[in-house]
N, C-alpha and C. Protein backbone atom coordinates (compact mmCIF):
# COMPACT_ATOMS: atom_id res chain seq x y z
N UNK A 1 -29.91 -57.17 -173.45
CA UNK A 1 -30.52 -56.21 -172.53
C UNK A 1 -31.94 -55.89 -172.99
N UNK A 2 -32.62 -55.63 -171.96
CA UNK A 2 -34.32 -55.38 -172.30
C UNK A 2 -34.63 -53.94 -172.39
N UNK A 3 -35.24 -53.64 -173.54
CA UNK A 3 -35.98 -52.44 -173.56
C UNK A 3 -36.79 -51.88 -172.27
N UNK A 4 -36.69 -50.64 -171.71
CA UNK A 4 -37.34 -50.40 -170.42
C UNK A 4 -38.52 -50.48 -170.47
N UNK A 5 -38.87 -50.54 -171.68
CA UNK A 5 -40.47 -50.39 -171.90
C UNK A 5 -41.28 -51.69 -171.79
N UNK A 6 -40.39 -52.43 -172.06
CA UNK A 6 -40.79 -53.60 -171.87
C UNK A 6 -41.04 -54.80 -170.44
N UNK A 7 -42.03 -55.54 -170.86
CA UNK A 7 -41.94 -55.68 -169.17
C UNK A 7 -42.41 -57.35 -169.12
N UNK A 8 -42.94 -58.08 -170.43
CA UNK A 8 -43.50 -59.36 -170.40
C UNK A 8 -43.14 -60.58 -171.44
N UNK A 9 -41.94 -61.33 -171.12
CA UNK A 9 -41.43 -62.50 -172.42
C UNK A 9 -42.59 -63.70 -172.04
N UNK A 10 -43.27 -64.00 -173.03
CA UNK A 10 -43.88 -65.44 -172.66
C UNK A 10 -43.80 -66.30 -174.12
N UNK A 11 -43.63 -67.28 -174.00
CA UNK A 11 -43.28 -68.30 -175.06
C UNK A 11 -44.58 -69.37 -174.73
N UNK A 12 -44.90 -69.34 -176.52
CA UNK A 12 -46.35 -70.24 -176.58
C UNK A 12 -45.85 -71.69 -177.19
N UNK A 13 -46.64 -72.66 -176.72
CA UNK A 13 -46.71 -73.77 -177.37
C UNK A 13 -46.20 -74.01 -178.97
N UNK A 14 -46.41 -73.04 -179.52
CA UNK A 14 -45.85 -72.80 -181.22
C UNK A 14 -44.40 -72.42 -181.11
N UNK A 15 -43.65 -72.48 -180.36
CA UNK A 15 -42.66 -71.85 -180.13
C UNK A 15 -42.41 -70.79 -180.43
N UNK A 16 -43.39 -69.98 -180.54
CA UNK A 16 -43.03 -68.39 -180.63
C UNK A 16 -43.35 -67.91 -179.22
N UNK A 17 -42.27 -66.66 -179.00
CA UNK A 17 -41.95 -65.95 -177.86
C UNK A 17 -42.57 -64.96 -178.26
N UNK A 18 -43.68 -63.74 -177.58
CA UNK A 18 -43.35 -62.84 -177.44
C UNK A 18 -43.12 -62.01 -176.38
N UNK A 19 -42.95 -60.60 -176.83
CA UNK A 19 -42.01 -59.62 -175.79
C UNK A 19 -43.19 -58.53 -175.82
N UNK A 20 -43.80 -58.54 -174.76
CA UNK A 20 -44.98 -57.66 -174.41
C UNK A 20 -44.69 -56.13 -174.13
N UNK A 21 -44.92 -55.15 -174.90
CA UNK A 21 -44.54 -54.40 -173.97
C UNK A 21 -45.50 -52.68 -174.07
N UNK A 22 -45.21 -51.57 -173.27
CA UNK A 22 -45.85 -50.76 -173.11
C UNK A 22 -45.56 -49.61 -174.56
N UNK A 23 -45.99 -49.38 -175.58
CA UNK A 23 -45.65 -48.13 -175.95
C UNK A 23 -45.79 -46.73 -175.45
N UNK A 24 -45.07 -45.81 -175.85
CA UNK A 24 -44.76 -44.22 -175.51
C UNK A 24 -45.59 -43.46 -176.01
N UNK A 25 -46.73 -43.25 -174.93
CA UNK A 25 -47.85 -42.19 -175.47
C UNK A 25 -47.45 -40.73 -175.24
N UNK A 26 -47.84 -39.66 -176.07
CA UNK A 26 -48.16 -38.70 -175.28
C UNK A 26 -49.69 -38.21 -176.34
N UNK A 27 -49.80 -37.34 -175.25
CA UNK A 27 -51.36 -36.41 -175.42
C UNK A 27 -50.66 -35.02 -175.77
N UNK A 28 -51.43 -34.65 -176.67
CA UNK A 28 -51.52 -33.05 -177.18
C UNK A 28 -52.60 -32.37 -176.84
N UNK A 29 -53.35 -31.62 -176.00
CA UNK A 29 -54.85 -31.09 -175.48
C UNK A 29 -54.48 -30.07 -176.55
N UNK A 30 -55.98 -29.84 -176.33
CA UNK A 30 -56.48 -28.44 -177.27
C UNK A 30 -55.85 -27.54 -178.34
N UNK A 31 -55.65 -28.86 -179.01
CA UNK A 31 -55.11 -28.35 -180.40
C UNK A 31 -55.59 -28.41 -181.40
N UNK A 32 -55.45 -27.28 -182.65
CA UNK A 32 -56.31 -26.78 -182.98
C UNK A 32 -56.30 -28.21 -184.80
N UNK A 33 -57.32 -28.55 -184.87
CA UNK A 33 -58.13 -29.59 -185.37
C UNK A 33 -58.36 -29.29 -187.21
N UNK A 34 -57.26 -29.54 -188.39
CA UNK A 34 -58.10 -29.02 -189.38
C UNK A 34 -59.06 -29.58 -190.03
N UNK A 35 -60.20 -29.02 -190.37
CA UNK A 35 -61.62 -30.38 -190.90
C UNK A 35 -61.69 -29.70 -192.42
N UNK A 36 -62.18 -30.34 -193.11
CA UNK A 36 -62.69 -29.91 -194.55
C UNK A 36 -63.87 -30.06 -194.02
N UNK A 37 -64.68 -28.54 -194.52
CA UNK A 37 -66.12 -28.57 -194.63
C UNK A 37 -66.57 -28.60 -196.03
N UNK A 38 -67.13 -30.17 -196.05
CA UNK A 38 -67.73 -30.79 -197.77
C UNK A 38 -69.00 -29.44 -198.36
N UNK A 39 -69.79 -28.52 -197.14
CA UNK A 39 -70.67 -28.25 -197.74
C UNK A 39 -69.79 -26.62 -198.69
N UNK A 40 -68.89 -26.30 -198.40
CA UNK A 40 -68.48 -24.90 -198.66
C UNK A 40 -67.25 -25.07 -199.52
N UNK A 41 -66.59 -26.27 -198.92
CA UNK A 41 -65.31 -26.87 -199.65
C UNK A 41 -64.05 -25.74 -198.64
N UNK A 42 -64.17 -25.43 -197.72
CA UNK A 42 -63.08 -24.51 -197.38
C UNK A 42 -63.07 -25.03 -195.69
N UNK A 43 -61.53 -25.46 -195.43
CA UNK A 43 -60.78 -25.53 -193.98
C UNK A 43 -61.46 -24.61 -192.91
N UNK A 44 -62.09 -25.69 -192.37
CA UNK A 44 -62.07 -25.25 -190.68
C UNK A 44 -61.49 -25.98 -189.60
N UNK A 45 -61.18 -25.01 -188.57
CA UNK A 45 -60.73 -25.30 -187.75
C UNK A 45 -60.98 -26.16 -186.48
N UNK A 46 -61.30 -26.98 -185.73
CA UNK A 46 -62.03 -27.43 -184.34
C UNK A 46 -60.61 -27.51 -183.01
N UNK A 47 -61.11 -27.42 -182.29
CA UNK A 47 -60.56 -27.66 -181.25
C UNK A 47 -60.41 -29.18 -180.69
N UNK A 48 -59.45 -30.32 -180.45
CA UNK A 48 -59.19 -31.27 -179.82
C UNK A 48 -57.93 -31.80 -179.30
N UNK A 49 -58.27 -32.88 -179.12
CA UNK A 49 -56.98 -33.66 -178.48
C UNK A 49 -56.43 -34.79 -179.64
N UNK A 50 -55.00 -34.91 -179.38
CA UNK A 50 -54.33 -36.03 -180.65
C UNK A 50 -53.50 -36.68 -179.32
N UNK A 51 -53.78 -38.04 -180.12
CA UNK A 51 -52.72 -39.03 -178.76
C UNK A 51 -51.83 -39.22 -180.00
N UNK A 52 -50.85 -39.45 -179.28
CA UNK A 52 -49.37 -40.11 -180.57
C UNK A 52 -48.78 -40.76 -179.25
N UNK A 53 -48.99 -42.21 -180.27
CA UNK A 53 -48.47 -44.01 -180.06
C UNK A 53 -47.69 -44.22 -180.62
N UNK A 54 -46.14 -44.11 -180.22
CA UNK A 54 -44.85 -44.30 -180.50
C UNK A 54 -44.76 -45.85 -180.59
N UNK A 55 -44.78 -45.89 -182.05
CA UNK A 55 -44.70 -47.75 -182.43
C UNK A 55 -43.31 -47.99 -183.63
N UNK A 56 -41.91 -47.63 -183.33
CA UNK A 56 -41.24 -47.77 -184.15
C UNK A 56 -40.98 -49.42 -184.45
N UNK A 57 -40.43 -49.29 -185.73
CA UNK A 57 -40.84 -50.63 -185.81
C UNK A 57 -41.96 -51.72 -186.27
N UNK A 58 -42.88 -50.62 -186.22
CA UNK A 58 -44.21 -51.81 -186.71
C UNK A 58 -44.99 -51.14 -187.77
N UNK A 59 -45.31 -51.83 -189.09
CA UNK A 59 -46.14 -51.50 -190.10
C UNK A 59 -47.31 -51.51 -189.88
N UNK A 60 -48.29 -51.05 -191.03
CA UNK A 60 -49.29 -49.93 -190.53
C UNK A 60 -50.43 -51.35 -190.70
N UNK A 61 -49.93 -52.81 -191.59
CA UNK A 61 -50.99 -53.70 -191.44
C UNK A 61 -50.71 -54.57 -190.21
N UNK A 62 -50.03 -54.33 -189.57
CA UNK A 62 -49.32 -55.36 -188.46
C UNK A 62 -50.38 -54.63 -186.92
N UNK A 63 -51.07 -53.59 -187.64
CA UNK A 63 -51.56 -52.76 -186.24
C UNK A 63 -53.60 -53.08 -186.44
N UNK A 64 -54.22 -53.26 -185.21
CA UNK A 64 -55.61 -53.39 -185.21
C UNK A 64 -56.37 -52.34 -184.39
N UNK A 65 -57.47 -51.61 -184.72
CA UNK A 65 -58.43 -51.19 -184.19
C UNK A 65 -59.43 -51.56 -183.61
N UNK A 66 -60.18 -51.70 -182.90
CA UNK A 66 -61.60 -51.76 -182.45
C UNK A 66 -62.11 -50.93 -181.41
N UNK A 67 -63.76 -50.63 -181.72
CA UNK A 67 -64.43 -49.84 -180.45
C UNK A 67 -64.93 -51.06 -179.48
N UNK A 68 -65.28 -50.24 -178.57
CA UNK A 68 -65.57 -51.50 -177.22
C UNK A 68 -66.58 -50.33 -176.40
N UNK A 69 -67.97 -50.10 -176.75
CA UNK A 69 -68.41 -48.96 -175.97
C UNK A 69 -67.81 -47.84 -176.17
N UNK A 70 -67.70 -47.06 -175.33
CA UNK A 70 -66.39 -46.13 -175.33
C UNK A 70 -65.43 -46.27 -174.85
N UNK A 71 -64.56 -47.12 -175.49
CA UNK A 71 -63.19 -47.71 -175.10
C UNK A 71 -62.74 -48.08 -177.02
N UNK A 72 -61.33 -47.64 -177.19
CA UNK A 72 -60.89 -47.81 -178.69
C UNK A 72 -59.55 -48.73 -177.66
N UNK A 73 -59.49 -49.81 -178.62
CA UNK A 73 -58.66 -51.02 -178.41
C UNK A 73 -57.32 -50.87 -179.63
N UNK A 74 -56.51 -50.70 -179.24
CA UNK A 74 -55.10 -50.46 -180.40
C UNK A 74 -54.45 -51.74 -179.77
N UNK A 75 -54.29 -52.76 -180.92
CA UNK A 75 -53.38 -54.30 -180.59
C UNK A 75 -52.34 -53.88 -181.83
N UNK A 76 -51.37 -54.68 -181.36
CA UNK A 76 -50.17 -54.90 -182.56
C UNK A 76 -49.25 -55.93 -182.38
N UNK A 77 -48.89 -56.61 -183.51
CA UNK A 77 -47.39 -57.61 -183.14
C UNK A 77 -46.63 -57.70 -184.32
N UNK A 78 -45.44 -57.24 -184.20
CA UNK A 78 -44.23 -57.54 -184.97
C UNK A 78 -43.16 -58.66 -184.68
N UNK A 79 -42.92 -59.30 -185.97
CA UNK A 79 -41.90 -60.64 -185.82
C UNK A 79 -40.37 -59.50 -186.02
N UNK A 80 -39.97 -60.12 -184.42
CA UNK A 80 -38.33 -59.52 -184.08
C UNK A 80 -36.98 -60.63 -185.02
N UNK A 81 -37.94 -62.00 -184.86
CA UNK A 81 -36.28 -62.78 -185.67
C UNK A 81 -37.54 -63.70 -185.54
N UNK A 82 -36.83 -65.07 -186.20
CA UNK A 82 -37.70 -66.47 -186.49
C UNK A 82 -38.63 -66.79 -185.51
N UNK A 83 -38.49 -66.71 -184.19
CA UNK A 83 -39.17 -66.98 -182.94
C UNK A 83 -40.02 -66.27 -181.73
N UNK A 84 -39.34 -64.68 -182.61
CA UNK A 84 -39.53 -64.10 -181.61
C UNK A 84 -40.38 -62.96 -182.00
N UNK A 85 -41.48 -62.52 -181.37
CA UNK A 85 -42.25 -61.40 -181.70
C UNK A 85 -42.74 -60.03 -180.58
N UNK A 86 -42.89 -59.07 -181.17
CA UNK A 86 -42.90 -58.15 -180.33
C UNK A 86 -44.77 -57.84 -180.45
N UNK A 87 -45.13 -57.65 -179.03
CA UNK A 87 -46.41 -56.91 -179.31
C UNK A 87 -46.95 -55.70 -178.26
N UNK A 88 -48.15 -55.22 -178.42
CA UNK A 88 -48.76 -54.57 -177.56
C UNK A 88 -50.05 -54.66 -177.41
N UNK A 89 -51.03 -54.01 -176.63
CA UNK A 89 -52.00 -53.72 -176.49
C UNK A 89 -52.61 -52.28 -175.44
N UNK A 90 -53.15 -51.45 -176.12
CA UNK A 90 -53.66 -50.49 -175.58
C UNK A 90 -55.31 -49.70 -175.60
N UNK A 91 -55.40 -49.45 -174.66
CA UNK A 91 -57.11 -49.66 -174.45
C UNK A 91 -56.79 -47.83 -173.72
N UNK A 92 -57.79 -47.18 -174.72
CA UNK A 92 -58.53 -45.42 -174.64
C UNK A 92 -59.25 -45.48 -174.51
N UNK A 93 -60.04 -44.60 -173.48
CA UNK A 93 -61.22 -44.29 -173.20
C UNK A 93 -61.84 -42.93 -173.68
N UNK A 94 -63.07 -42.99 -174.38
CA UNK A 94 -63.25 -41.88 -175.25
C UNK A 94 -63.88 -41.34 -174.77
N UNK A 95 -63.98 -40.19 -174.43
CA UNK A 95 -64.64 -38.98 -173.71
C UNK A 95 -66.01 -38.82 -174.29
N UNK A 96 -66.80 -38.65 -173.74
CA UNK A 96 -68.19 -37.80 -174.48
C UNK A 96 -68.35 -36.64 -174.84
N UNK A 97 -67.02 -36.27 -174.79
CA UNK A 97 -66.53 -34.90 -174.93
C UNK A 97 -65.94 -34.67 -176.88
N UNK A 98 -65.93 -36.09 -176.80
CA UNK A 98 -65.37 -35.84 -178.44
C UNK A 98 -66.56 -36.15 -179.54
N UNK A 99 -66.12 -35.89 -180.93
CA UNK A 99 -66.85 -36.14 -181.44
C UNK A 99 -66.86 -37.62 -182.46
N UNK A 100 -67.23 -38.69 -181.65
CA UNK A 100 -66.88 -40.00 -182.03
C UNK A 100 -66.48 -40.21 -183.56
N UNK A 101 -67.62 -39.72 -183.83
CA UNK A 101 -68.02 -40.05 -185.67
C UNK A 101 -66.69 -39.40 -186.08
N UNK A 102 -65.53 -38.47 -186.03
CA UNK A 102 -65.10 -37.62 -186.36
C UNK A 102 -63.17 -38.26 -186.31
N UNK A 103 -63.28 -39.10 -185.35
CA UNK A 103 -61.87 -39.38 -184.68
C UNK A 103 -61.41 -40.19 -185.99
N UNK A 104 -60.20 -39.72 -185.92
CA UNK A 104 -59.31 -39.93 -187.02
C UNK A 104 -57.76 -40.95 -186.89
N UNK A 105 -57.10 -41.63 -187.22
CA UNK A 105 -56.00 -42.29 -187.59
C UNK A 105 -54.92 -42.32 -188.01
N UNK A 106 -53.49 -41.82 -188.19
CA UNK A 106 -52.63 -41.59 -189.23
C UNK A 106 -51.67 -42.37 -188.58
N UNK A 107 -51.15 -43.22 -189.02
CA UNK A 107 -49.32 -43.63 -189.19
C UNK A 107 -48.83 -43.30 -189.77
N UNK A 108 -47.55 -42.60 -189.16
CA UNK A 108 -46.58 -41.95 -190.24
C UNK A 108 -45.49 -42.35 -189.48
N UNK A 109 -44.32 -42.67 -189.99
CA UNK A 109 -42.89 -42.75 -189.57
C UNK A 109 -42.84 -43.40 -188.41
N UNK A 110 -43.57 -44.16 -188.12
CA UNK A 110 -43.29 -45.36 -186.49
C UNK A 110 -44.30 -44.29 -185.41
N UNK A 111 -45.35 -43.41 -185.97
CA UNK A 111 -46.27 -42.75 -184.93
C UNK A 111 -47.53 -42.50 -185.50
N UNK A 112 -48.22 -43.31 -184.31
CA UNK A 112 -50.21 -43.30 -184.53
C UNK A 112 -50.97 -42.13 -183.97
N UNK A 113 -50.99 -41.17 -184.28
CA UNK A 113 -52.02 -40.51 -184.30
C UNK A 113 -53.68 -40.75 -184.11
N UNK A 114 -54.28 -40.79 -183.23
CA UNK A 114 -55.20 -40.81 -182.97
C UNK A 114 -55.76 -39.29 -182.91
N UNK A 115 -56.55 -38.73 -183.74
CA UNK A 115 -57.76 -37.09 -183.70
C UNK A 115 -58.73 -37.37 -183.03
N UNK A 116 -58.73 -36.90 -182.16
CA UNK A 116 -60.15 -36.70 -181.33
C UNK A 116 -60.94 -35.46 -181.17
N UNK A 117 -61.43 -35.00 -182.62
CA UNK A 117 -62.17 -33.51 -182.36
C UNK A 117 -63.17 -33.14 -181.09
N UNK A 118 -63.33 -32.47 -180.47
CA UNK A 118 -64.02 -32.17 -179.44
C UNK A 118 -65.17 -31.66 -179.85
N UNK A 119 -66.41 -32.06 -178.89
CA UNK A 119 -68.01 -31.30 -179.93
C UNK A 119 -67.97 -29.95 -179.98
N UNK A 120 -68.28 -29.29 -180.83
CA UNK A 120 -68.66 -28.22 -180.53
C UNK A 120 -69.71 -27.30 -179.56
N UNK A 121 -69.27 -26.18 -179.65
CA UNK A 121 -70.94 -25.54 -177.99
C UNK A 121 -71.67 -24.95 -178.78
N UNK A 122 -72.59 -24.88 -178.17
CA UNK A 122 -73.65 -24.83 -179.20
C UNK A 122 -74.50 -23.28 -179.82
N UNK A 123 -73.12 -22.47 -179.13
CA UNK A 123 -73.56 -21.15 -179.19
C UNK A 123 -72.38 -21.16 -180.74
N UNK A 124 -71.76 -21.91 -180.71
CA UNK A 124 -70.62 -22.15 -182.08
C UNK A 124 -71.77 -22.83 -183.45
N UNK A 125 -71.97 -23.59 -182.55
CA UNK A 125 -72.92 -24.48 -184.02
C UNK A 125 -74.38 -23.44 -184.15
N UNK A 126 -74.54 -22.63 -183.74
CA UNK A 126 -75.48 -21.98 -184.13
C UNK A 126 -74.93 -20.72 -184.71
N UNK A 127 -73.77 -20.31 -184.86
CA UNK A 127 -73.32 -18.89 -185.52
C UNK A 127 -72.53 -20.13 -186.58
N UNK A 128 -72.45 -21.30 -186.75
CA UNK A 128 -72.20 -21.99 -188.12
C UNK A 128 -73.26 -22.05 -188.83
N UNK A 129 -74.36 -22.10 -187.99
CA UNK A 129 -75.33 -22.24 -189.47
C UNK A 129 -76.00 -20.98 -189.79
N UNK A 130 -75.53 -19.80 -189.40
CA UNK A 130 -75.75 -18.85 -189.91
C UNK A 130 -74.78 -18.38 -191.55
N UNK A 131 -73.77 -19.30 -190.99
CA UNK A 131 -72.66 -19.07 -192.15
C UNK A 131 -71.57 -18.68 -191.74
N UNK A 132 -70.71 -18.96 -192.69
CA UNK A 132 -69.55 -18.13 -192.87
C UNK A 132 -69.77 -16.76 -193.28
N UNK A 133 -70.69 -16.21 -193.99
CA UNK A 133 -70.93 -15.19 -194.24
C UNK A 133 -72.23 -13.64 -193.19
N UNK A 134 -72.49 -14.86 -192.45
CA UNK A 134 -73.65 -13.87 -191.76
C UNK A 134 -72.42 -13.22 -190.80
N UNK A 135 -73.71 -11.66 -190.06
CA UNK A 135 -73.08 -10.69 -189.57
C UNK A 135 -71.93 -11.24 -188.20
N UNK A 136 -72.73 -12.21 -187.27
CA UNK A 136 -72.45 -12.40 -186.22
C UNK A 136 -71.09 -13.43 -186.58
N UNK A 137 -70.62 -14.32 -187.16
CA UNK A 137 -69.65 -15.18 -187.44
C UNK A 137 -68.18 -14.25 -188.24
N UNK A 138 -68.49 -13.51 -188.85
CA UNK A 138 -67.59 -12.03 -189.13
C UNK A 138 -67.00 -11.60 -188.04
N UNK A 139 -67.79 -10.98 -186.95
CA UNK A 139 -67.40 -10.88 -185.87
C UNK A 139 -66.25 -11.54 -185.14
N UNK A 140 -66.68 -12.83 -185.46
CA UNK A 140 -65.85 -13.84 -184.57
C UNK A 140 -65.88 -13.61 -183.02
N UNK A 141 -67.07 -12.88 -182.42
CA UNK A 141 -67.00 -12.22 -181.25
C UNK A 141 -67.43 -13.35 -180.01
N UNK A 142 -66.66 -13.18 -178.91
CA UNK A 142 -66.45 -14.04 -178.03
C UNK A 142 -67.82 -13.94 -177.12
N UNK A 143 -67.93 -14.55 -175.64
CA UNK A 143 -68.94 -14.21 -174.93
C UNK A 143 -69.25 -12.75 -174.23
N UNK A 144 -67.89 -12.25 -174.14
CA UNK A 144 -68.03 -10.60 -173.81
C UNK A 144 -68.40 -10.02 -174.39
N UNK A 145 -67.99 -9.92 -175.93
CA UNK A 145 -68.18 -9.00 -176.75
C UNK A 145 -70.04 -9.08 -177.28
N UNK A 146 -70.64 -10.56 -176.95
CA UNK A 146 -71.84 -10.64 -177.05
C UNK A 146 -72.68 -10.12 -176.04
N UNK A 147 -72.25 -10.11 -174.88
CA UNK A 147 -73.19 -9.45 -173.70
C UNK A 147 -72.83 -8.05 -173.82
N UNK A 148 -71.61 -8.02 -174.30
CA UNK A 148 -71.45 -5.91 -174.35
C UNK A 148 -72.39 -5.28 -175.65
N UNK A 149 -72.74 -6.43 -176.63
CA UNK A 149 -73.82 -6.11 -177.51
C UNK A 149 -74.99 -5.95 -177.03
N UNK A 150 -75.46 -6.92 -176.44
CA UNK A 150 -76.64 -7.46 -175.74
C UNK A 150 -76.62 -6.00 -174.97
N UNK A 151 -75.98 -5.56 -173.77
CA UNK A 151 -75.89 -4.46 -173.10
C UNK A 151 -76.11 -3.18 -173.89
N UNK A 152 -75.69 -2.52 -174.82
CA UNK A 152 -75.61 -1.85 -175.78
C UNK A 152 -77.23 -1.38 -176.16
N UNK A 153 -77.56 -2.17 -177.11
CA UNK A 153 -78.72 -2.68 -177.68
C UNK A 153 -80.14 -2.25 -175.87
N UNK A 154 -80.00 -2.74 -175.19
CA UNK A 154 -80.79 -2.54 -174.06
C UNK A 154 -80.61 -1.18 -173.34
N UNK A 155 -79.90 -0.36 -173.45
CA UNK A 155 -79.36 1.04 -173.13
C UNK A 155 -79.64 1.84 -174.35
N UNK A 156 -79.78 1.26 -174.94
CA UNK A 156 -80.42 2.07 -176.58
C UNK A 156 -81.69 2.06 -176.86
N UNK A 157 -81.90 0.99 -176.14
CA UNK A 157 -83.70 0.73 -176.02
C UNK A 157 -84.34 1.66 -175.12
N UNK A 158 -83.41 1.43 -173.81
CA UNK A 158 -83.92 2.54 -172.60
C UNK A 158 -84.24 3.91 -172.95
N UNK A 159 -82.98 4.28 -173.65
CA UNK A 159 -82.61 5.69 -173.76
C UNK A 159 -83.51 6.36 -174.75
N UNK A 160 -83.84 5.54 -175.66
CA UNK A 160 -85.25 5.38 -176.72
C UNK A 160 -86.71 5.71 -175.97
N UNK A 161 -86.98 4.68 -175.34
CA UNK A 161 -88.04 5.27 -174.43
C UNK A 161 -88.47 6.01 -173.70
N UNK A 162 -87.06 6.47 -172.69
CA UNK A 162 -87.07 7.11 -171.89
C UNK A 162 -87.38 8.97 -172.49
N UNK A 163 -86.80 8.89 -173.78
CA UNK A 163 -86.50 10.43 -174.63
C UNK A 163 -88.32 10.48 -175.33
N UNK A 164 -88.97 9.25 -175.48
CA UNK A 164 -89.90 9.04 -176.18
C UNK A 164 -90.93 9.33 -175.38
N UNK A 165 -91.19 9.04 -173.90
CA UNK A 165 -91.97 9.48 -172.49
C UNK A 165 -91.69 10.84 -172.24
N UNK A 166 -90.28 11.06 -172.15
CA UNK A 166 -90.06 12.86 -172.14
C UNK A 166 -90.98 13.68 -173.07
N UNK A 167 -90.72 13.66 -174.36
CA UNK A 167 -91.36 14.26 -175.38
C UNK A 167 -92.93 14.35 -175.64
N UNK A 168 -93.66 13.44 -175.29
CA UNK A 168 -94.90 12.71 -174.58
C UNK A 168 -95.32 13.99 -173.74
N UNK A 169 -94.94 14.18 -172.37
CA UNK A 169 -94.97 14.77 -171.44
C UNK A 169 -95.02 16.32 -171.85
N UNK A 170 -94.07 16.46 -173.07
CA UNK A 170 -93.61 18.08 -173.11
C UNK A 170 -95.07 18.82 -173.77
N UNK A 171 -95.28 17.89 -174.84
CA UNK A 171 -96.68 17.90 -175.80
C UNK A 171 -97.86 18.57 -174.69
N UNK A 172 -97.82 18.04 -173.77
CA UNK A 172 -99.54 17.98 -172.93
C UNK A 172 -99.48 19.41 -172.11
């Protein structure tokens, strides 16, 4: 009986058969990403996506990588008995959304992991290079909590001037 997953027997001139078939992806979105930062030495976090390529059965040198543009190429083939071999091929398309340089690899226990950290925005990478230690990254404060600052700060300014023109006025 045939694996459901499977869908292609072709037998080559060498007399080897193989058995083509689809592996069991799934996607994990927006999960949370751990990175070592080399300059501080301390875990951060990013936001991305992990694919896991259900490959039981096949060792971790039996499996190939390549980029293709933005396209990552995952090939593999395992020998089933003397004649017969199992393979795949799978072709990802990488978002510009990730951060290429960054995408990562793991086989563990018959599953490929593919990390695809997502870039950061750039209102993030600019309260990083203030630090881990500057005022605004403490905070950890979101886009509300920055415009209710922003707001704050401008009503304090007003109220400044406005008391500063009064007093002005009282003088004369």
């Amino acid at each position: 009986m045939q694996h459901p997953m499977e869908n292609n027997d072709r037998c080559s001139t060498q007399n080897r058969c193989y058995i083509d078939f689809e592996p069991y992806c799934k996607w994990r979105r927006n999960e949370k990403i751990k990175r070592d930062n080399s300059r501080d030495g301390k875990i951060k976090q990013d936001l991305g996506d992990i694919l896991e390529i259900h490959l039981h059965g096949f060792k971790r040198k039996q499996l190939k990588a390549s980029v293709h543009g933005k396209t990552l190429k995952l090939t593999g083939e395992t020998e089933l008995d003397e004649n017969t071999w199992r393979r795949f091929s799978k072709e990802v398309d990488i978002s510009k959304d990730y951060q290429t340089d960054k995408i990562k690899a793991k086989f563990s226990r018959g599953v490929l992991s593919l990390t695809m950290p997502k870039k950061v925005p750039l209102l993030r990478q600019a309260l990083e290079q203030l630090g881990q230690e500057g005022f605004l990254w403490k905070m950890e404060m979101s886009m509300k909590k920055l415009v209710t600052i922003a707001l704050a700060v401008f009503l304090g300014m007003a109220v400044a001037y406005l008391v500063s023109s009064f007093s002005s006025r009282q003088r004369v």
